[in-house]
PDB file of N, CA and C in Angstrom:
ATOM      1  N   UNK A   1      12.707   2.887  -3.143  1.00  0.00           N
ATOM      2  CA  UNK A   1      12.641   3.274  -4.532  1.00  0.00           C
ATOM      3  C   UNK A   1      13.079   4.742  -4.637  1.00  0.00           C
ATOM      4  N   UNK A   2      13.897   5.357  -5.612  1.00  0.00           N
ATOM      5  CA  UNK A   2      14.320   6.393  -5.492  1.00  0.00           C
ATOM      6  C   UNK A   2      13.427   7.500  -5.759  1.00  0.00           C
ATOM      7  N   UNK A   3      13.338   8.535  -5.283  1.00  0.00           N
ATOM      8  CA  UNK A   3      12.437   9.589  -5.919  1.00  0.00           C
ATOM      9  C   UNK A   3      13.057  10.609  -6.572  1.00  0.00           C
ATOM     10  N   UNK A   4      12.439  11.122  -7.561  1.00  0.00           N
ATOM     11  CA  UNK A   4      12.501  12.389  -8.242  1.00  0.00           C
ATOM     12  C   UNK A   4      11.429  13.302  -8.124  1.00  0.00           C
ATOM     13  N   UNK A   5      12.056  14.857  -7.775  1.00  0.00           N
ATOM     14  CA  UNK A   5      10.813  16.143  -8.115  1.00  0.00           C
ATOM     15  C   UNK A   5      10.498  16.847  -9.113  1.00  0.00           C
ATOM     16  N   UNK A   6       9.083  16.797  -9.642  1.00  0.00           N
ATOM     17  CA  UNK A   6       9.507  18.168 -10.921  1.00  0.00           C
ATOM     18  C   UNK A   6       9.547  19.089 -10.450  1.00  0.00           C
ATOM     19  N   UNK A   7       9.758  20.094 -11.603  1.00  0.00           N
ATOM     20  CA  UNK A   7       9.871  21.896 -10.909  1.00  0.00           C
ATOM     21  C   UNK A   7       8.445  22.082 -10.164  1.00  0.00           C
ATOM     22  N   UNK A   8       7.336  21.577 -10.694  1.00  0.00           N
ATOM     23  CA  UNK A   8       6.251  22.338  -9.998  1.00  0.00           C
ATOM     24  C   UNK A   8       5.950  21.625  -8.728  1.00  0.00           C
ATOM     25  N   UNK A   9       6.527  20.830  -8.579  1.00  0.00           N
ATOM     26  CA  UNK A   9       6.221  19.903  -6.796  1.00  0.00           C
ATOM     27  C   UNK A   9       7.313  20.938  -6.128  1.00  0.00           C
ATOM     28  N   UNK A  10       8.062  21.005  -6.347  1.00  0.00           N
ATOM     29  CA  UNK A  10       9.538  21.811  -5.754  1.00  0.00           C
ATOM     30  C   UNK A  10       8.458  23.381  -5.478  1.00  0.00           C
ATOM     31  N   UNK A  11       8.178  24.041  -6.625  1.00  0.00           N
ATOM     32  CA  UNK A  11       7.622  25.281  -5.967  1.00  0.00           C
ATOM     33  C   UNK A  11       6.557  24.847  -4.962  1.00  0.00           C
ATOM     34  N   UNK A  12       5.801  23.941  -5.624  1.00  0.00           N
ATOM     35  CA  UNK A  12       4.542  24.133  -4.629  1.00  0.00           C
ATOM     36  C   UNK A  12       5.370  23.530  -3.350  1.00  0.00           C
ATOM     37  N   UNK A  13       5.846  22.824  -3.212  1.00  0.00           N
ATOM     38  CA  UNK A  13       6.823  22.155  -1.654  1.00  0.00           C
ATOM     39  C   UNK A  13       7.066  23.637  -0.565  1.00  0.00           C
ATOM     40  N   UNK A  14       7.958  25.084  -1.456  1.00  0.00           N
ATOM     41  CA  UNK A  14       8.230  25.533  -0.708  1.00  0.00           C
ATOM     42  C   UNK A  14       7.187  26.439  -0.401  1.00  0.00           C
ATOM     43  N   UNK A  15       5.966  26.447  -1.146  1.00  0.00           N
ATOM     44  CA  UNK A  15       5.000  27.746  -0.488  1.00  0.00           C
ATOM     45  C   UNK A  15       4.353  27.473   0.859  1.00  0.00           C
ATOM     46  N   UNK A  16       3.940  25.880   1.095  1.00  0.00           N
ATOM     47  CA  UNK A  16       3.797  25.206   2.288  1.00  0.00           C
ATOM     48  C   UNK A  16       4.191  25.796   3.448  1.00  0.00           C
ATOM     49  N   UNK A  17       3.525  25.746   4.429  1.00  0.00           N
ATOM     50  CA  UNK A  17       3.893  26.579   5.709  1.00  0.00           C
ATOM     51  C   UNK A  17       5.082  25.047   6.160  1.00  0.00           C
ATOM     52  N   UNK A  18       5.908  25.283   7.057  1.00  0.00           N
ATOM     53  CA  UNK A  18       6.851  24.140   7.499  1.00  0.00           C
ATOM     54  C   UNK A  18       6.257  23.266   8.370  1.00  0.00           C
ATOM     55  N   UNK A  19       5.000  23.186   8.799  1.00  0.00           N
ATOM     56  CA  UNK A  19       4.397  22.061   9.465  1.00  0.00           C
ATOM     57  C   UNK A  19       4.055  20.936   8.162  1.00  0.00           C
ATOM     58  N   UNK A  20       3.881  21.629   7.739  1.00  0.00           N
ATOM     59  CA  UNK A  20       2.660  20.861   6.010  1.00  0.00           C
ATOM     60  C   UNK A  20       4.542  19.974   5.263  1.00  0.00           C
ATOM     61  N   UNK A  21       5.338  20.854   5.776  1.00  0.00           N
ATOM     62  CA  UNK A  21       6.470  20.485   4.633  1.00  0.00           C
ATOM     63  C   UNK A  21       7.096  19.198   5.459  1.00  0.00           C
ATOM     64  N   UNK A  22       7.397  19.449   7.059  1.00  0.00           N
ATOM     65  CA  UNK A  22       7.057  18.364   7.722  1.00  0.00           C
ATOM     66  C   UNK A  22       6.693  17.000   7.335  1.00  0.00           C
ATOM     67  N   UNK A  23       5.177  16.969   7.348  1.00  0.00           N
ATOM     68  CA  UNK A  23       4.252  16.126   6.962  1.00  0.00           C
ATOM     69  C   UNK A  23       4.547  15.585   5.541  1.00  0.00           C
ATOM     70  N   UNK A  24       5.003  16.166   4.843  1.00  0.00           N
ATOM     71  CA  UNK A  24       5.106  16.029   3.140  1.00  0.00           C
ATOM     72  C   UNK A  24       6.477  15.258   3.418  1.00  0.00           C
ATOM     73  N   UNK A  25       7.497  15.572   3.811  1.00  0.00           N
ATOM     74  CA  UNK A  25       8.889  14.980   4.429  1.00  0.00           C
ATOM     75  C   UNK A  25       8.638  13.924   4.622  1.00  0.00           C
ATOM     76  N   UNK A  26       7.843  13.540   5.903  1.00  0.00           N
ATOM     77  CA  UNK A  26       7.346  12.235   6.180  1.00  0.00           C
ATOM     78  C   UNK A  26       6.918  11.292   5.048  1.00  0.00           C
ATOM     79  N   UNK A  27       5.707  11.606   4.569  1.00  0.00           N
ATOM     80  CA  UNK A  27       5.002  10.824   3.539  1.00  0.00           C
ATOM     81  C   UNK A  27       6.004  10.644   2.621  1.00  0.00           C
ATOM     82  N   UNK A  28       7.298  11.187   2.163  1.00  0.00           N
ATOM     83  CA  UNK A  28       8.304  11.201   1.008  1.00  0.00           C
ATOM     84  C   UNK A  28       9.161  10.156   1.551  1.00  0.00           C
ATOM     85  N   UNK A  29       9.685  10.049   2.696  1.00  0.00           N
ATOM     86  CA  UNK A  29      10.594   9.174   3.154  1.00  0.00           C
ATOM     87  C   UNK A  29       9.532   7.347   3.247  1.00  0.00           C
ATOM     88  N   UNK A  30       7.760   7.861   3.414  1.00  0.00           N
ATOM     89  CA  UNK A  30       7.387   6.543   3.345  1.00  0.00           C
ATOM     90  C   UNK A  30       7.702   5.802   1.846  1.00  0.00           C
ATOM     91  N   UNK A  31       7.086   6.739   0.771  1.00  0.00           N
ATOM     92  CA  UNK A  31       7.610   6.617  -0.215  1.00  0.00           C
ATOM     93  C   UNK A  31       8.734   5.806  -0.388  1.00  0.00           C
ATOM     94  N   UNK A  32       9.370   6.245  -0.518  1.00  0.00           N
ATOM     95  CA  UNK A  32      10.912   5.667  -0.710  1.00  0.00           C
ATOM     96  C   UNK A  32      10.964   4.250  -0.158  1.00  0.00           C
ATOM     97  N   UNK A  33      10.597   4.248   0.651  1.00  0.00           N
ATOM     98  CA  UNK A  33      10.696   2.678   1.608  1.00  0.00           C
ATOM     99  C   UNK A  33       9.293   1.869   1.251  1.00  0.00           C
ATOM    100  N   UNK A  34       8.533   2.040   0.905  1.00  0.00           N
ATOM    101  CA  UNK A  34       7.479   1.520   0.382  1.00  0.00           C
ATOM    102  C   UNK A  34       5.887   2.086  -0.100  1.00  0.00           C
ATOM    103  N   UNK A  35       6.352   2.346  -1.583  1.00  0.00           N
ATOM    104  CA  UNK A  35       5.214   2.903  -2.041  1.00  0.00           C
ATOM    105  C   UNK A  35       3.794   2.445  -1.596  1.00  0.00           C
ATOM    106  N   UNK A  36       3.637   1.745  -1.208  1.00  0.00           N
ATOM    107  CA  UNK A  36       2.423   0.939  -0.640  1.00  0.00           C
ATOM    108  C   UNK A  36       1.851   1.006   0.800  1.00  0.00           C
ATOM    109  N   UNK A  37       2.644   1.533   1.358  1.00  0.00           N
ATOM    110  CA  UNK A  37       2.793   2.090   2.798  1.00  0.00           C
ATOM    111  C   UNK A  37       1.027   2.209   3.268  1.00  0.00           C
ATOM    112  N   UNK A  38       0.092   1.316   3.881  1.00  0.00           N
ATOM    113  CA  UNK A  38      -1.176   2.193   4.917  1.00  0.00           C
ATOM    114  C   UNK A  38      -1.122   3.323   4.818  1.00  0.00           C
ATOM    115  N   UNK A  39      -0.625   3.815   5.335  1.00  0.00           N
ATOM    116  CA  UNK A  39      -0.462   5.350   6.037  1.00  0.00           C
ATOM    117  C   UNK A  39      -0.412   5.896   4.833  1.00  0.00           C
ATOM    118  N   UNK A  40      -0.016   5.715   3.809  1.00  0.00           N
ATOM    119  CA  UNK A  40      -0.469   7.080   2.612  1.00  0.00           C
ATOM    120  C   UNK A  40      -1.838   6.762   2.051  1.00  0.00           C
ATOM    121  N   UNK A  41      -2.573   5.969   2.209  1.00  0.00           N
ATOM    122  CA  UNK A  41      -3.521   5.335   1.508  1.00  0.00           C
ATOM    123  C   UNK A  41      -3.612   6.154   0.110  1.00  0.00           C
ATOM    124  N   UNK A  42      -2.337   5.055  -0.680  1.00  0.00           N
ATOM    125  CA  UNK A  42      -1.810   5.709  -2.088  1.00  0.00           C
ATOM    126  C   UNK A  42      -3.027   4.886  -2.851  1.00  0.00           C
ATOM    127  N   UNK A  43      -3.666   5.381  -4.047  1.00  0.00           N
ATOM    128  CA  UNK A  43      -4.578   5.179  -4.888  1.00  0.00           C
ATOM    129  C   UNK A  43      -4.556   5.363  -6.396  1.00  0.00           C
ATOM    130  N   UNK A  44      -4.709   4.524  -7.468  1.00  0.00           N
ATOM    131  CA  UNK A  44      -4.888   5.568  -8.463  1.00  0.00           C
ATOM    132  C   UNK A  44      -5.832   6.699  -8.940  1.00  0.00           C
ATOM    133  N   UNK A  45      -5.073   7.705  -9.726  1.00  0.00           N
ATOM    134  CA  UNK A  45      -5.899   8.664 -10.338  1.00  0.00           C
ATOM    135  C   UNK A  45      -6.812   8.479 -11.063  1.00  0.00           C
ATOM    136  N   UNK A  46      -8.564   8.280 -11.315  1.00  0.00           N
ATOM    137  CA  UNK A  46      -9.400   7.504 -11.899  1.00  0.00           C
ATOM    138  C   UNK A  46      -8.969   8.655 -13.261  1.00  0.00           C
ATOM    139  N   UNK A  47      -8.956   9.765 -13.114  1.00  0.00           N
ATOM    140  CA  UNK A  47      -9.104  10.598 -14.427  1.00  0.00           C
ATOM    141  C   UNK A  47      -7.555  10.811 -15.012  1.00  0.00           C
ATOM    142  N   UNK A  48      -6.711  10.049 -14.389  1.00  0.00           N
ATOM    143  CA  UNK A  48      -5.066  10.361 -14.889  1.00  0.00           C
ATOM    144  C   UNK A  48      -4.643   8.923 -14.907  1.00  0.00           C
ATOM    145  N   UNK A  49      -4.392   8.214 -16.160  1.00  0.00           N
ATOM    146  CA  UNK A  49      -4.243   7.089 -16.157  1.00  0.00           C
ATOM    147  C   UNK A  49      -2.542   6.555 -15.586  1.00  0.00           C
ATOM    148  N   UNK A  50      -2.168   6.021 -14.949  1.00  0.00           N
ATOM    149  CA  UNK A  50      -0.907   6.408 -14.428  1.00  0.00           C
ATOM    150  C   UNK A  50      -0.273   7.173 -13.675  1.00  0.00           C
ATOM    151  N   UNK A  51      -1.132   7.676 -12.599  1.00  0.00           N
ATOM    152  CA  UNK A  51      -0.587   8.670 -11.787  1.00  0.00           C
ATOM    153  C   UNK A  51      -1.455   8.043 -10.568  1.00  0.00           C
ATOM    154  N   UNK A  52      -0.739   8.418  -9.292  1.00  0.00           N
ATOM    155  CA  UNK A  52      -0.802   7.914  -8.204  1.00  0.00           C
ATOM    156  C   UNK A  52      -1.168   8.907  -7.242  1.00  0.00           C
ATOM    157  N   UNK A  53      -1.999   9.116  -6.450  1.00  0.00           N
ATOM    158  CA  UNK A  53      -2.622  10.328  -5.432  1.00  0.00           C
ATOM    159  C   UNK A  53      -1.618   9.025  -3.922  1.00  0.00           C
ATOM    160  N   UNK A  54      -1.451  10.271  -3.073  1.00  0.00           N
ATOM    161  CA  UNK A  54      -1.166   9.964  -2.073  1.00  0.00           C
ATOM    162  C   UNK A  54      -0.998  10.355  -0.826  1.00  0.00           C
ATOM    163  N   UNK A  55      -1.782  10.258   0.167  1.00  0.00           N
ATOM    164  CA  UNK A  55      -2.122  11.044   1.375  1.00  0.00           C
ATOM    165  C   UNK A  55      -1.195  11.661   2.073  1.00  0.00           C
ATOM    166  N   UNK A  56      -1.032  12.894   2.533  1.00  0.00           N
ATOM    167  CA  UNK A  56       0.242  13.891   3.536  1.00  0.00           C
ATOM    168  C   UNK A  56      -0.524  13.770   5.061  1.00  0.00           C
ATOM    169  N   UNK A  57      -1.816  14.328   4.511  1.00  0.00           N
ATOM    170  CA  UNK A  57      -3.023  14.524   5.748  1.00  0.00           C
ATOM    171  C   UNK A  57      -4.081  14.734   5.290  1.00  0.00           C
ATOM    172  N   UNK A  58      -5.268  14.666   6.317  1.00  0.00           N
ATOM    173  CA  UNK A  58      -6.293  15.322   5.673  1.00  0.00           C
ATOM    174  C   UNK A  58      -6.581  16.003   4.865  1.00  0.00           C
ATOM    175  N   UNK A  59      -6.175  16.910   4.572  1.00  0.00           N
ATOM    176  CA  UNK A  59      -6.248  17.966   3.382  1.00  0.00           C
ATOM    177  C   UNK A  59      -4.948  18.068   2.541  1.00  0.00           C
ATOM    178  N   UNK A  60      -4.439  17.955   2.360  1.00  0.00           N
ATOM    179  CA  UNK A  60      -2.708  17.768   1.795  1.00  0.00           C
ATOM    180  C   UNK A  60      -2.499  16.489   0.635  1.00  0.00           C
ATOM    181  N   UNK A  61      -2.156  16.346  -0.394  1.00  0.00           N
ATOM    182  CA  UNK A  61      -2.175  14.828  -1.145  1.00  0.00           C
ATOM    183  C   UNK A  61      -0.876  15.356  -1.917  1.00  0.00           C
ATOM    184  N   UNK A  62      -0.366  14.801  -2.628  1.00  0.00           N
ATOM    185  CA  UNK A  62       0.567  14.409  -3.433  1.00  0.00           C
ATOM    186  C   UNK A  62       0.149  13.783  -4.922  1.00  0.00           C
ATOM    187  N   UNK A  63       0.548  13.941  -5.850  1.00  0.00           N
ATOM    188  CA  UNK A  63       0.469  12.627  -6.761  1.00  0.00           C
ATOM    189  C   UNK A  63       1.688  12.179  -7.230  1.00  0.00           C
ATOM    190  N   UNK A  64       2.013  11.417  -7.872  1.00  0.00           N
ATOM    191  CA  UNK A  64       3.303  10.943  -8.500  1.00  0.00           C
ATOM    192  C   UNK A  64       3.082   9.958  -9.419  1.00  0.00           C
ATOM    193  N   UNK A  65       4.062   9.562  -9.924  1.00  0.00           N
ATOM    194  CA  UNK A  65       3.709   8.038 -11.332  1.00  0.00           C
ATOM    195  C   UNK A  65       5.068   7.874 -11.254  1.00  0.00           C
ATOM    196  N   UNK A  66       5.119   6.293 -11.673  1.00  0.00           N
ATOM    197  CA  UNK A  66       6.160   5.489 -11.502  1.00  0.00           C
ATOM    198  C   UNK A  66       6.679   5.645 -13.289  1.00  0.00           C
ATOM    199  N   UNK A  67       8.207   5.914 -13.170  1.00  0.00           N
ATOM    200  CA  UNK A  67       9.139   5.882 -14.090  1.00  0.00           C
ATOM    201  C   UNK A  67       9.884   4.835 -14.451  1.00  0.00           C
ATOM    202  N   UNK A  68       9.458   3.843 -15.038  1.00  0.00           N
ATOM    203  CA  UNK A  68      10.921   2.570 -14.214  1.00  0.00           C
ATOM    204  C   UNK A  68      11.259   2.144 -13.189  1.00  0.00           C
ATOM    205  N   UNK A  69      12.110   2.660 -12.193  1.00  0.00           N
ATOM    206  CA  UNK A  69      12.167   1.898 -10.939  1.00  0.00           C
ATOM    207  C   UNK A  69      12.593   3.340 -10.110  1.00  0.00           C
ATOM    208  N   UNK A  70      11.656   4.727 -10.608  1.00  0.00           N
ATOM    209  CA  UNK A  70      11.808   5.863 -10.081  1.00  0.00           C
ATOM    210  C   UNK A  70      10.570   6.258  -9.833  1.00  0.00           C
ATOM    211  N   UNK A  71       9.856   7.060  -8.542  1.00  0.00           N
ATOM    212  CA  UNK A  71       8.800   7.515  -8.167  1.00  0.00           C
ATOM    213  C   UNK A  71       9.113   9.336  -8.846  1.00  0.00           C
ATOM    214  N   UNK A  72       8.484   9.747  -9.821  1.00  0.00           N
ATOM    215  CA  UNK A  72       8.057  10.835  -9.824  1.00  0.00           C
ATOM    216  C   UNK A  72       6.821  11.660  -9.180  1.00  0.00           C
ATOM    217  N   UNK A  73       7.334  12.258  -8.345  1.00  0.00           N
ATOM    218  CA  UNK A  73       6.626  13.020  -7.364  1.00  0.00           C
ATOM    219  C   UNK A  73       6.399  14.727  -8.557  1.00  0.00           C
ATOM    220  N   UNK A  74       4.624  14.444  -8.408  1.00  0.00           N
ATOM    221  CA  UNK A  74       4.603  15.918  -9.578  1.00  0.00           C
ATOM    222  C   UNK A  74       3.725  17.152  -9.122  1.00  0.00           C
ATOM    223  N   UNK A  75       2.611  16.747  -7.675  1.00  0.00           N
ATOM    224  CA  UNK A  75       1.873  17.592  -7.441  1.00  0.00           C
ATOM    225  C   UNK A  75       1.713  17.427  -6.089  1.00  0.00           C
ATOM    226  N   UNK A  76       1.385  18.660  -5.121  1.00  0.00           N
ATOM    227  CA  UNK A  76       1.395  18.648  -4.005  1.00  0.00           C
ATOM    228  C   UNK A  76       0.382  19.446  -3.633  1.00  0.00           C
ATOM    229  N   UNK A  77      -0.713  19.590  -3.463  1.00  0.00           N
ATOM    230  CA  UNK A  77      -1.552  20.840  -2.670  1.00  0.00           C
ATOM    231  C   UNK A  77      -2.801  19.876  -2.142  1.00  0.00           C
ATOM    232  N   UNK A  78      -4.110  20.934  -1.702  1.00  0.00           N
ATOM    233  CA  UNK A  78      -5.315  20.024  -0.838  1.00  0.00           C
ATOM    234  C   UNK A  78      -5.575  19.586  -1.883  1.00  0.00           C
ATOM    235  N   UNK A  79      -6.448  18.670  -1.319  1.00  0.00           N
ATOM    236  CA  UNK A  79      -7.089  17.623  -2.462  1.00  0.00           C
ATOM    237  C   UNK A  79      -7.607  18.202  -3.507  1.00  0.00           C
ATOM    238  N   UNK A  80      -8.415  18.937  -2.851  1.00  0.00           N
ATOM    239  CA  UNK A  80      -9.306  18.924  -4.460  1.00  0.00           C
ATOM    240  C   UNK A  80      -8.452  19.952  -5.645  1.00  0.00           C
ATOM    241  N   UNK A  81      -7.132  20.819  -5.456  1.00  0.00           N
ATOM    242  CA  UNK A  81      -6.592  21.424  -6.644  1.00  0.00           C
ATOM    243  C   UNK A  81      -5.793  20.311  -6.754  1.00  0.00           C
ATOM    244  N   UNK A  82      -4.956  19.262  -6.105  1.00  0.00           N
ATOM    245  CA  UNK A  82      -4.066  18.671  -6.615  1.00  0.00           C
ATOM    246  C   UNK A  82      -4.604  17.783  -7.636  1.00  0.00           C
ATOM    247  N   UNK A  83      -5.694  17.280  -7.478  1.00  0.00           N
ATOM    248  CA  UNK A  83      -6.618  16.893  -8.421  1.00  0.00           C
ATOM    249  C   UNK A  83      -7.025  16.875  -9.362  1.00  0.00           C
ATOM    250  N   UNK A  84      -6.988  18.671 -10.433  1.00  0.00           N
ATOM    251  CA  UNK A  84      -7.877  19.330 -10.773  1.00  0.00           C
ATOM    252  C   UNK A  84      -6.470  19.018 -12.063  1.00  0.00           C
ATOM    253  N   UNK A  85      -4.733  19.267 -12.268  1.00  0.00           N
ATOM    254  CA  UNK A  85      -4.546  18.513 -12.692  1.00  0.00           C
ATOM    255  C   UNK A  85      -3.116  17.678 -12.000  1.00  0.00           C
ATOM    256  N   UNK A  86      -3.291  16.650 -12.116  1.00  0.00           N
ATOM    257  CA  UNK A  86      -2.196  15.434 -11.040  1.00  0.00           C
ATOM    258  C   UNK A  86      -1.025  15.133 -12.117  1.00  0.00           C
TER     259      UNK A  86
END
């Protein structure tokens, strides 16, 4: 499925030290090949109706929401700010 970034995944992407961006790389390419992937143990957002949390690592998540037949990728930091809003 194709992905798209907004501007604020893009900044937050590059403040990431390059191990974390690594890891984020990874989880993006699972993406693409199957949003559903184990390994992200992707979930919905209980407080964001339509938005999707999705694991990098332990501390690291993602969220995104599906556009049509496009993954928008919109937030990237530890859990609990990516959270705070997804």
């Amino acid at each position: 499925m194709p992905i798209e970034l907004t501007e604020r995944f893009v900044g937050q992407y590059e403040r990431l030290s390059a191990t974390i961006q690594r890891k984020v790389d990874k989880s993006i390419r699972l993406l693409e090949t199957d949003f559903r992937h184990p390994g992200l143990k992707t979930h919905p957002v209980q407080s964001a109706p339509g938005i999707f949390e999705a694991s990098v690592d332990r501390r690291y998540h993602m969220t995104y929401e599906r556009k049509g037949d496009v993954l928008l990728l919109r937030n990237i930091d530890n859990h609990d700010e990516c959270l705070k809003d997804p």
